[in-house]
C-alpha atoms as a PDB file:
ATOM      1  CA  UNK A   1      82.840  96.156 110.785  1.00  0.00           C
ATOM      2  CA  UNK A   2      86.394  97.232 111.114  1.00  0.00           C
ATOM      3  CA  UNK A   3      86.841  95.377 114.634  1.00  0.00           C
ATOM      4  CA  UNK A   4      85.661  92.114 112.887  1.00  0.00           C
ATOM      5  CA  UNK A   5      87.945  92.146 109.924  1.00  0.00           C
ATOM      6  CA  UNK A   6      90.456  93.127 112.745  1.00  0.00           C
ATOM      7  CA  UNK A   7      89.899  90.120 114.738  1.00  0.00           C
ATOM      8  CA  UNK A   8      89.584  87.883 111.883  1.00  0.00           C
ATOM      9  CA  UNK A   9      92.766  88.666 110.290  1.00  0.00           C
ATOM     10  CA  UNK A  10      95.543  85.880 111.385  1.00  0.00           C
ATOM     11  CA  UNK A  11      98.916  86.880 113.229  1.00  0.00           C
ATOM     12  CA  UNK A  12     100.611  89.316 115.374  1.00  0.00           C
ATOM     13  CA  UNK A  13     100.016  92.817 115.598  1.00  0.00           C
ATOM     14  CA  UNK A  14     102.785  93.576 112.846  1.00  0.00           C
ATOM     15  CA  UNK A  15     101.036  90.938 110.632  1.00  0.00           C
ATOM     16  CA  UNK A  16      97.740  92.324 111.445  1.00  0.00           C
ATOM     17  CA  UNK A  17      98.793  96.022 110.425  1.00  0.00           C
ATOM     18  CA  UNK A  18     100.618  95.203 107.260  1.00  0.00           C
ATOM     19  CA  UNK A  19      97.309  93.096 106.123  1.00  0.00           C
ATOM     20  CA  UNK A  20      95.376  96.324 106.743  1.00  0.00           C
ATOM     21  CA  UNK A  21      97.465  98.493 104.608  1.00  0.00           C
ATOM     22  CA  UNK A  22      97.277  96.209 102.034  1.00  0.00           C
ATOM     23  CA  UNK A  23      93.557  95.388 101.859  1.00  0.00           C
ATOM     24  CA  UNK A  24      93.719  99.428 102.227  1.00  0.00           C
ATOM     25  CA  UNK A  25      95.990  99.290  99.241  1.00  0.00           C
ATOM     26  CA  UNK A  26      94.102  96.631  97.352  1.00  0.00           C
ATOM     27  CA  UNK A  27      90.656  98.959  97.676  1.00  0.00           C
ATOM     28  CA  UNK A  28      92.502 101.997  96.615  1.00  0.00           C
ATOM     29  CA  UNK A  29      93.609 100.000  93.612  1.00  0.00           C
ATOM     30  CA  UNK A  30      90.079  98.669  92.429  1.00  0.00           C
ATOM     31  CA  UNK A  31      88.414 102.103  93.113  1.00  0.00           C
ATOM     32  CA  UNK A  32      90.698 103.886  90.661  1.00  0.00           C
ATOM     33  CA  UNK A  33      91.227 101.363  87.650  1.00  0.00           C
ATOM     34  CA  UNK A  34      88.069  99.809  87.835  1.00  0.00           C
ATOM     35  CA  UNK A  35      85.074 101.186  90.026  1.00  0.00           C
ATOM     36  CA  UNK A  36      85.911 105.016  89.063  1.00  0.00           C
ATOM     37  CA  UNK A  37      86.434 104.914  85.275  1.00  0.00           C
ATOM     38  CA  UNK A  38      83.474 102.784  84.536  1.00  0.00           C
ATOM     39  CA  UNK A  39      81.179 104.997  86.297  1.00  0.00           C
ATOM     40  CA  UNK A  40      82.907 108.741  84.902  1.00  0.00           C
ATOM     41  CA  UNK A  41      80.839 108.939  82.070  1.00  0.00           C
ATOM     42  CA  UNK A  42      77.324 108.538  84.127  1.00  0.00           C
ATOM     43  CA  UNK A  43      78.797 112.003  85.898  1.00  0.00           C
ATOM     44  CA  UNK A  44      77.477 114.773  84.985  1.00  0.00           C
ATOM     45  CA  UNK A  45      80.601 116.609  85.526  1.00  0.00           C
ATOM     46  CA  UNK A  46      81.912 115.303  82.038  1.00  0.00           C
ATOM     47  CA  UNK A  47      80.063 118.276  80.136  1.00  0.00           C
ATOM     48  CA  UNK A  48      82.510 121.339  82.218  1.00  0.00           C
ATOM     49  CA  UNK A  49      83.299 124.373  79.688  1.00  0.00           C
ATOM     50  CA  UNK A  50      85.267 127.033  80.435  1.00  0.00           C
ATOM     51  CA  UNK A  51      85.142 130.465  79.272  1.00  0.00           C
ATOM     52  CA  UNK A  52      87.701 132.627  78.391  1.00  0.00           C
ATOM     53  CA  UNK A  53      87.084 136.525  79.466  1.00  0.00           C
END
């Protein structure tokens, strides 16, 4: 999968490499304002107390 967004992607190599850092960018961006706060409160992990001893 990689090697065909890599050889689909137009331009040089410099192109090339600063289009993969921002689709890297644009992933990071939708995982953690979109993708991960609309699925937190299916987690289980939500209901964590801690005791005090």
């Amino acid at each position: 999968m990689y090697v065909w967004i890599w050889r689909h992607l137009p331009g040089v190599l410099a192109l090339k490499v600063f289009q993969v850092l921002l689709l890297v960018a644009a992933v990071c961006a939708l995982l953690l304002f979109v993708v991960f706060p609309w699925i937190e409160p299916h987690l289980p992990i939500s209901q964590v107390t801690v005791d005090n001893q």
